[in-house]
PDB file of N, CA and C in Angstrom:
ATOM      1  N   UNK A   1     126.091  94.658 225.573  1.00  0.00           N
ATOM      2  CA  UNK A   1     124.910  95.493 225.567  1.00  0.00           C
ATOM      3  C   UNK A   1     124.580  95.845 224.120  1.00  0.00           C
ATOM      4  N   UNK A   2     123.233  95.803 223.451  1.00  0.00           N
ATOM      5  CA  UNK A   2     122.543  96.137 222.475  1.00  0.00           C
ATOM      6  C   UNK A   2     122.141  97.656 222.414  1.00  0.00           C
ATOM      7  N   UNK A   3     122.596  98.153 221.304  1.00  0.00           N
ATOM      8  CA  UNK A   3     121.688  99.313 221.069  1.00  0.00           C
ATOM      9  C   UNK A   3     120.390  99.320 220.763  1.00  0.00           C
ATOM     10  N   UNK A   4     119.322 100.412 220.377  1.00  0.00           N
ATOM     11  CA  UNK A   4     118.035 100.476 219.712  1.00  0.00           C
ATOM     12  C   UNK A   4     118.206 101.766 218.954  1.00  0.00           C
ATOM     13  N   UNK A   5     118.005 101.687 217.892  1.00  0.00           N
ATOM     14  CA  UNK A   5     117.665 102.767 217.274  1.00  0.00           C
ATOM     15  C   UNK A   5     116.458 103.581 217.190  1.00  0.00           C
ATOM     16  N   UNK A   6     116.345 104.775 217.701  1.00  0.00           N
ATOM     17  CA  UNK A   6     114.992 104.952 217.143  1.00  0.00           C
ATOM     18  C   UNK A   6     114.990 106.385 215.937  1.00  0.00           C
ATOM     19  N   UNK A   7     114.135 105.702 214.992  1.00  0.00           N
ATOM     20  CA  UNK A   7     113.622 106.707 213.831  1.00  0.00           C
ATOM     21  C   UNK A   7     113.443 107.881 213.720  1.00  0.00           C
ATOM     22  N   UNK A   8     113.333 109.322 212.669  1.00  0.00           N
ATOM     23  CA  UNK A   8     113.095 110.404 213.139  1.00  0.00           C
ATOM     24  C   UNK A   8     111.414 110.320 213.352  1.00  0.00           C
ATOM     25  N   UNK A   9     111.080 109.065 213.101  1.00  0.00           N
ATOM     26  CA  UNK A   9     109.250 108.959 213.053  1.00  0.00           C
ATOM     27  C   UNK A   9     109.061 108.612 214.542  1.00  0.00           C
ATOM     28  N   UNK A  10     110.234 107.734 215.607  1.00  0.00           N
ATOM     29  CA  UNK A  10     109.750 107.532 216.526  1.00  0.00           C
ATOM     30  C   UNK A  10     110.064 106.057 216.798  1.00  0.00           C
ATOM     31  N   UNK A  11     109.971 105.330 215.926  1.00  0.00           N
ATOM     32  CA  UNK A  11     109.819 103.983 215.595  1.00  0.00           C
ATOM     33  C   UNK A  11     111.275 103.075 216.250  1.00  0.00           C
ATOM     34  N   UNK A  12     111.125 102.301 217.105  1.00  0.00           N
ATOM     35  CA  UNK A  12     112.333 101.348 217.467  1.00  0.00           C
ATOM     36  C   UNK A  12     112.524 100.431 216.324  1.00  0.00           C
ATOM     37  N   UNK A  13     113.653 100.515 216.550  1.00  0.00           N
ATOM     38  CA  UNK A  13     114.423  99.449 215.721  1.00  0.00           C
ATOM     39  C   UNK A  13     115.111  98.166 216.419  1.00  0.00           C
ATOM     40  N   UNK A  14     114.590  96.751 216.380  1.00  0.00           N
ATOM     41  CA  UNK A  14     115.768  96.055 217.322  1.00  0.00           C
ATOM     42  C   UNK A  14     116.011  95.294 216.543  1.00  0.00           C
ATOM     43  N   UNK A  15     117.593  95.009 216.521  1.00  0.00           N
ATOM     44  CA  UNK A  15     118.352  93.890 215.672  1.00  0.00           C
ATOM     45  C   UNK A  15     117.581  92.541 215.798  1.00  0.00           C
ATOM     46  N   UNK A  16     118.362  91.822 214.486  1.00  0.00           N
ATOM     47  CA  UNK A  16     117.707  90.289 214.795  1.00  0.00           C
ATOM     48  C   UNK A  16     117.881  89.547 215.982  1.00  0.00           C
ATOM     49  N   UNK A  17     119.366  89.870 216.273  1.00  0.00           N
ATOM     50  CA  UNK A  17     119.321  89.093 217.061  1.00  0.00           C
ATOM     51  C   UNK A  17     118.663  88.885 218.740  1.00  0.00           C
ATOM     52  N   UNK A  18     118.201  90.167 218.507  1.00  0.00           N
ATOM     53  CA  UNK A  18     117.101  90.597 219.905  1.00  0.00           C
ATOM     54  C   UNK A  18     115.904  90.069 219.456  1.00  0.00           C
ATOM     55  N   UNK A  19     115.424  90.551 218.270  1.00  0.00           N
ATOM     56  CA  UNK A  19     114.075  89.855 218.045  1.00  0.00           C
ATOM     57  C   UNK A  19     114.339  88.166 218.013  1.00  0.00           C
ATOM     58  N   UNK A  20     115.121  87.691 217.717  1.00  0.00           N
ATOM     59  CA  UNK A  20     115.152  85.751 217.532  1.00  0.00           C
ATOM     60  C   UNK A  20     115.300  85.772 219.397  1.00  0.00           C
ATOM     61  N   UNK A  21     115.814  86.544 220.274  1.00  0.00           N
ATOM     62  CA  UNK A  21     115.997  85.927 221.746  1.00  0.00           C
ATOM     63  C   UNK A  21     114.459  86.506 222.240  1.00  0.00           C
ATOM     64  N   UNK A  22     113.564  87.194 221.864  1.00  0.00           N
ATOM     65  CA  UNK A  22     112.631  87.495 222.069  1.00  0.00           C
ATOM     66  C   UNK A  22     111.647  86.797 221.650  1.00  0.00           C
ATOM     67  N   UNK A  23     111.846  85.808 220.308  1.00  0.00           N
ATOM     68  CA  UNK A  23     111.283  84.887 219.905  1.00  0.00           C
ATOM     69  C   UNK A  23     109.944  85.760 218.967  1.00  0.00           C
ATOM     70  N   UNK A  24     110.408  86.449 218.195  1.00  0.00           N
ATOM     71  CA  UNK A  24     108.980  87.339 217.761  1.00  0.00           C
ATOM     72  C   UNK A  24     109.821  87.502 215.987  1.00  0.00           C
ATOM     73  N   UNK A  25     109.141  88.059 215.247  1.00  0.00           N
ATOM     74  CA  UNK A  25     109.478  88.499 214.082  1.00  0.00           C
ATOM     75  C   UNK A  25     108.632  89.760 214.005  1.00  0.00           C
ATOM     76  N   UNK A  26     108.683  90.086 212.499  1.00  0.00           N
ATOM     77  CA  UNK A  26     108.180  91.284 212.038  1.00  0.00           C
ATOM     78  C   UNK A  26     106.362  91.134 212.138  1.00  0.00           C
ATOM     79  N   UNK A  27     106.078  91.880 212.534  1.00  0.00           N
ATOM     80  CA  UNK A  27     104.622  91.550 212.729  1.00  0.00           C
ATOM     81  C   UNK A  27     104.283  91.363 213.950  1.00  0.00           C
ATOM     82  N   UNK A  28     104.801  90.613 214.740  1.00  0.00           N
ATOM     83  CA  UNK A  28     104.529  90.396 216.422  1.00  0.00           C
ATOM     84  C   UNK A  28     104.545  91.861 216.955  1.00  0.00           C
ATOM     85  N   UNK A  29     103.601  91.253 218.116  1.00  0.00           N
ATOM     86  CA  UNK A  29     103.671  92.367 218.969  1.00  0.00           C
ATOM     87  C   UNK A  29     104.700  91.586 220.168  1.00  0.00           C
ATOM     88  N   UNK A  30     105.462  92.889 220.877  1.00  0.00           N
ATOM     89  CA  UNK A  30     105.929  92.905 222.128  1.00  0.00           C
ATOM     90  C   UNK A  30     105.329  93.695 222.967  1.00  0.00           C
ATOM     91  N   UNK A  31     105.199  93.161 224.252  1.00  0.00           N
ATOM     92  CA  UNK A  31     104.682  94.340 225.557  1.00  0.00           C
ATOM     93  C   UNK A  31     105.840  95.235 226.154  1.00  0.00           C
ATOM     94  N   UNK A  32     105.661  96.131 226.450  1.00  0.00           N
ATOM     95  CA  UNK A  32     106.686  97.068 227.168  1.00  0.00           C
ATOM     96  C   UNK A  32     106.165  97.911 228.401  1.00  0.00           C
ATOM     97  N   UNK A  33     107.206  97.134 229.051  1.00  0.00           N
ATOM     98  CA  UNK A  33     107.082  97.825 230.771  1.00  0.00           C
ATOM     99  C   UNK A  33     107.726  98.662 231.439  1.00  0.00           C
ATOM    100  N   UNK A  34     106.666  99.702 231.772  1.00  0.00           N
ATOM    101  CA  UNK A  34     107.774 100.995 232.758  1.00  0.00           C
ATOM    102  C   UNK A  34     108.399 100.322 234.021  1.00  0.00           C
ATOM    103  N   UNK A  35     109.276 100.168 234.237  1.00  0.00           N
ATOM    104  CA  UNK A  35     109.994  99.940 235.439  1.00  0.00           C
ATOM    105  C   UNK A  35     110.345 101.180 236.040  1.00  0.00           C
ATOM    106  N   UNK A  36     110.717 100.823 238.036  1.00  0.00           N
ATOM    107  CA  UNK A  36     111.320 102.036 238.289  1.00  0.00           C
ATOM    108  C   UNK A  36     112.273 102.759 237.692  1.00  0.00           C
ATOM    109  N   UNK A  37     113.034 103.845 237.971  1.00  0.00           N
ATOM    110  CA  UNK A  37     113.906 104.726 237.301  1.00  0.00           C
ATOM    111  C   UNK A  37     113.915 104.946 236.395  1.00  0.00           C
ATOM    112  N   UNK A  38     113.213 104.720 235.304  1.00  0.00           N
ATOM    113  CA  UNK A  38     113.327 105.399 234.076  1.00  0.00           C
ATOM    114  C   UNK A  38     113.574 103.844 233.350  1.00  0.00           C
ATOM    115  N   UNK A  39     113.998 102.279 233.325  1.00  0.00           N
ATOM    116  CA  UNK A  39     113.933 101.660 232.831  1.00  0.00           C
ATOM    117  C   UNK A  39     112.436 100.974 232.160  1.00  0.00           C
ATOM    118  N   UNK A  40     113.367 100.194 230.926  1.00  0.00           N
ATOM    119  CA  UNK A  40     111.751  99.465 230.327  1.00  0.00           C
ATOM    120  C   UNK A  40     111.813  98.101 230.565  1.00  0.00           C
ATOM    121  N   UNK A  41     110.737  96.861 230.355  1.00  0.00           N
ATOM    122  CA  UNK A  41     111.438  95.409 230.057  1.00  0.00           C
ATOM    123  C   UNK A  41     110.145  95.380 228.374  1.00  0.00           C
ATOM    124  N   UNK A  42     111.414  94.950 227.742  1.00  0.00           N
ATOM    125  CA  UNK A  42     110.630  94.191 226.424  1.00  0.00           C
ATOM    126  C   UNK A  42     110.233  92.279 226.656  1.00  0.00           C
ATOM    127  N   UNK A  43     109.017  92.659 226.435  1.00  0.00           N
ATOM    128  CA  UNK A  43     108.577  90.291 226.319  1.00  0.00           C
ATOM    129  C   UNK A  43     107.668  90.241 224.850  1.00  0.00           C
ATOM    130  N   UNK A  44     108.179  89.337 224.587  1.00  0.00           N
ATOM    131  CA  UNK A  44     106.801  88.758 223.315  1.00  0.00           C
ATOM    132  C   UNK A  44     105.631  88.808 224.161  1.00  0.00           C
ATOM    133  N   UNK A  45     104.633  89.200 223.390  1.00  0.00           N
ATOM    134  CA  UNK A  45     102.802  89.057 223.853  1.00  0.00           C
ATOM    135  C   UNK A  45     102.755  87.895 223.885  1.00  0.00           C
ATOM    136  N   UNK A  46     101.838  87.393 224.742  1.00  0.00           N
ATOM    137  CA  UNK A  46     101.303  86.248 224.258  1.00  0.00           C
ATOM    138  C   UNK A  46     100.061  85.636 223.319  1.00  0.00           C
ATOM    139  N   UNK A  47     100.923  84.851 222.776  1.00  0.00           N
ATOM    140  CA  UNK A  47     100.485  84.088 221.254  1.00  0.00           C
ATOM    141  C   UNK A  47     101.261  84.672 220.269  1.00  0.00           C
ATOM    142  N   UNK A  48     102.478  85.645 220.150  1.00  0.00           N
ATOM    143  CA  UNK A  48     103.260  86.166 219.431  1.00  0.00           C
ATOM    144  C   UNK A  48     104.010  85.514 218.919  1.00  0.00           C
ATOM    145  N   UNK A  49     104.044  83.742 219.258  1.00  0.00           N
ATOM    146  CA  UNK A  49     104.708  82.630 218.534  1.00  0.00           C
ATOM    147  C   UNK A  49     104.853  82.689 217.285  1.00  0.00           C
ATOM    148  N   UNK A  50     105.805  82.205 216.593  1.00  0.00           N
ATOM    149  CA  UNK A  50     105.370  81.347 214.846  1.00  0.00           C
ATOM    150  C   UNK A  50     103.969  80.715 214.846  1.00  0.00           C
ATOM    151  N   UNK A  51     103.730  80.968 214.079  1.00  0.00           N
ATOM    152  CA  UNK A  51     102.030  80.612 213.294  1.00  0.00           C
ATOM    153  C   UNK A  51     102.358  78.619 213.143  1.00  0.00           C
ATOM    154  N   UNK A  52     103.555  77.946 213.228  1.00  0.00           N
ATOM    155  CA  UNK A  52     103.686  77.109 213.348  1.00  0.00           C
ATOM    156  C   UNK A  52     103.793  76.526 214.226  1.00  0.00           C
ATOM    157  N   UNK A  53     103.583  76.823 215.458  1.00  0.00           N
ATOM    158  CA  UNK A  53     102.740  76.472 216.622  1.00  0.00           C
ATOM    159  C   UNK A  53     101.706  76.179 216.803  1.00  0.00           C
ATOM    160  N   UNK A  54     101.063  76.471 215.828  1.00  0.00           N
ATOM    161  CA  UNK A  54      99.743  76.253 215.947  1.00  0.00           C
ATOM    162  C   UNK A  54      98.885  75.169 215.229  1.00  0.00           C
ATOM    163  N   UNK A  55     100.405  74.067 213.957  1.00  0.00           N
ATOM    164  CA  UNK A  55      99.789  73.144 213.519  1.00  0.00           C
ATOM    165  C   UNK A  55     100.039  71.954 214.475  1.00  0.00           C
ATOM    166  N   UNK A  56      98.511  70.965 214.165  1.00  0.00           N
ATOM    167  CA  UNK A  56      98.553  69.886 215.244  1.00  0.00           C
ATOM    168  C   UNK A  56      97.576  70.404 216.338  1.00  0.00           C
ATOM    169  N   UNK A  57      96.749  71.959 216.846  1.00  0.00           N
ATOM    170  CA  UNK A  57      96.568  72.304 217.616  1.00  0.00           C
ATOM    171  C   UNK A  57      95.397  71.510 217.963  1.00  0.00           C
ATOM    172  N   UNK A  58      94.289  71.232 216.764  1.00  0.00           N
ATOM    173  CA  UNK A  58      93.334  70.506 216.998  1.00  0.00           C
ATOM    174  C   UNK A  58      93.281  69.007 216.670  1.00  0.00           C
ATOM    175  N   UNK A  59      94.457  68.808 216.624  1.00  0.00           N
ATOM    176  CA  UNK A  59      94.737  66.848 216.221  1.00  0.00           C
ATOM    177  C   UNK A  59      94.474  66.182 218.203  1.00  0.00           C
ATOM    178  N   UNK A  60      93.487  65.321 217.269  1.00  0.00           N
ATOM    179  CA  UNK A  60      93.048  64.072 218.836  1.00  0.00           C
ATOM    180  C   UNK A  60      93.927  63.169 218.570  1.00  0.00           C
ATOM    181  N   UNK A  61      95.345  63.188 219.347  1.00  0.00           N
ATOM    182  CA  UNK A  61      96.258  62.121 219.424  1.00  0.00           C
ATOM    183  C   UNK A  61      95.459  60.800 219.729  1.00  0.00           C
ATOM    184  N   UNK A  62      95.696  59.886 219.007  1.00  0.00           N
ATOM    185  CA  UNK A  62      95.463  58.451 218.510  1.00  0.00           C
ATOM    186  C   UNK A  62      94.022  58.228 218.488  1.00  0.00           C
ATOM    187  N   UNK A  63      93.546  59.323 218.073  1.00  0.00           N
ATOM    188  CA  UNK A  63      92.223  59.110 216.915  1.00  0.00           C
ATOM    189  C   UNK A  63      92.201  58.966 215.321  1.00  0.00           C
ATOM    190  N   UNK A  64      91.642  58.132 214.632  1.00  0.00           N
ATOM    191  CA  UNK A  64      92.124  58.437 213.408  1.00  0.00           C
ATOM    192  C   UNK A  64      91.666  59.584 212.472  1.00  0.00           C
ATOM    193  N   UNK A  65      92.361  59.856 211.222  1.00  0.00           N
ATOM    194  CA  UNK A  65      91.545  61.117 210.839  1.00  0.00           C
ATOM    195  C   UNK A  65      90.385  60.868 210.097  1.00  0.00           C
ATOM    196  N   UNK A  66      90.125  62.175 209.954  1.00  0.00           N
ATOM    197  CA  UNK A  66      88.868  62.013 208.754  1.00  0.00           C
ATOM    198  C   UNK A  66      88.413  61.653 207.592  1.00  0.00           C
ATOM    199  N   UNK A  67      87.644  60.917 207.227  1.00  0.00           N
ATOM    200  CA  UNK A  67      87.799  60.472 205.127  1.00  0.00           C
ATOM    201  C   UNK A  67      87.413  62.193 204.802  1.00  0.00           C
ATOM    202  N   UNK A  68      87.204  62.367 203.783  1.00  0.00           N
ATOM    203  CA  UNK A  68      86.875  63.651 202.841  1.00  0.00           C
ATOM    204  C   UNK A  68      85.190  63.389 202.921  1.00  0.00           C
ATOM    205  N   UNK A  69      84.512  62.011 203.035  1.00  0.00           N
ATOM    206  CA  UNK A  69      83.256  61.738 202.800  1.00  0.00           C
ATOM    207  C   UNK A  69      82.756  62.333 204.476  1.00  0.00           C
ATOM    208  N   UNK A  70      83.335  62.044 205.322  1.00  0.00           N
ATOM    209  CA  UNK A  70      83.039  61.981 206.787  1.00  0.00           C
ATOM    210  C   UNK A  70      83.015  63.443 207.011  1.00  0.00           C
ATOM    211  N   UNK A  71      83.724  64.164 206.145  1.00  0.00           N
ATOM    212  CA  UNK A  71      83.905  65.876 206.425  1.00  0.00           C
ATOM    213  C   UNK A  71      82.826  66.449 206.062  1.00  0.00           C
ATOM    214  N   UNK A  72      82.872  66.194 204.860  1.00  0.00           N
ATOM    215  CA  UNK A  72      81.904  66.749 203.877  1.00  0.00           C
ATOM    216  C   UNK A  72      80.272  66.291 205.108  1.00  0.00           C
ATOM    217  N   UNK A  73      80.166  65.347 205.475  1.00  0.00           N
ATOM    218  CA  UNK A  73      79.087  64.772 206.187  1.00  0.00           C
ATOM    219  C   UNK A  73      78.791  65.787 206.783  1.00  0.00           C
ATOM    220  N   UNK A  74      79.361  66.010 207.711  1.00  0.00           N
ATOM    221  CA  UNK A  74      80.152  66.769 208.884  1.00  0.00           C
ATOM    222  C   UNK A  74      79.670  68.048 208.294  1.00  0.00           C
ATOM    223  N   UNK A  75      80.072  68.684 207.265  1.00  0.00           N
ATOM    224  CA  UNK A  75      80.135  70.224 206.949  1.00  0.00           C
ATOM    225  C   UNK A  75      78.622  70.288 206.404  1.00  0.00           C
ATOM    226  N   UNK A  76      77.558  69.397 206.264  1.00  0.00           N
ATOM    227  CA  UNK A  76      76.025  69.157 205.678  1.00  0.00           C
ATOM    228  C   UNK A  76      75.434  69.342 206.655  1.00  0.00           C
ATOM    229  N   UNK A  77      76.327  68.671 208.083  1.00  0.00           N
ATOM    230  CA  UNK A  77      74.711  68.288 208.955  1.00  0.00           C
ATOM    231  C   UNK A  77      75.082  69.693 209.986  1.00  0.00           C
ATOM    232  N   UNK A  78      76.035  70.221 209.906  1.00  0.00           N
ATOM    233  CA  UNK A  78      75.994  71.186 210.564  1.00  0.00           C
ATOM    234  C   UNK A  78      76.066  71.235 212.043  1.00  0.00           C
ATOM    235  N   UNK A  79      75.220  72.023 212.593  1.00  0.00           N
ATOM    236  CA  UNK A  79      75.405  71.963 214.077  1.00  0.00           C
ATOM    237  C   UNK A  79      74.040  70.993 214.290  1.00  0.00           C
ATOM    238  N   UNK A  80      73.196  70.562 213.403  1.00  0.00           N
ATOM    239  CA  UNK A  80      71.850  69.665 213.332  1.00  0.00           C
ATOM    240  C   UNK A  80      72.131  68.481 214.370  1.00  0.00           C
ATOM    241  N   UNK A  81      73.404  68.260 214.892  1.00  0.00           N
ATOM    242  CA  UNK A  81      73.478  66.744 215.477  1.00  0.00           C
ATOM    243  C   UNK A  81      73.452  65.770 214.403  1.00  0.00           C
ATOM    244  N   UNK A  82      72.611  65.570 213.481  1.00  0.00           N
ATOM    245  CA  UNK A  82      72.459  64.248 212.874  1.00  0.00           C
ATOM    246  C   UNK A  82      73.985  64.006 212.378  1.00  0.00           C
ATOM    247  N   UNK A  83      73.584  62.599 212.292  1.00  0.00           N
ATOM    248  CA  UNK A  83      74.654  61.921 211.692  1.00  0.00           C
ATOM    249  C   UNK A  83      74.077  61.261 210.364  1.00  0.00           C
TER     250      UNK A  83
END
């Protein structure tokens, strides 16, 4: 069993090794749930992942990528449609 500390401000404290099984770091949010009797449950929010989850998010597997000329195209014509 894990302790929690809490602050004279109020503030929980949970070891690393709760936050790495929780899968969150400093900055994430967690949700917290009243359960009956007086218990809580802690979960990562969702999207509280590593920010490295999120590379690749918009890659079209076995499309090729973009030239810099095709972007730039791209970033001119805007939402205009043209090509």
């Amino acid at each position: 069993m894990n302790a929690i500390t809490i602050t004279p401000q109020g503030h929980l404290v949970l070891q690393k090794d709760m936050l790495d099984h929780l899968g969150v770091s400093g900055g994430n949010t967690i949700i917290i749930e009243k359960l009956p009797d007086g218990r809580i449950e802690l979960r990562a929010a969702p999207g509280a992942a590593d920010i490295s989850q999120a590379f690749g998010l918009l890659k079209h597997h076995g499309a090729q990528p973009l030239s810099i000329e095709q972007i730039d195209a791209a970033a001119r014509n805007g939402w205009t449609g043209a090509r």
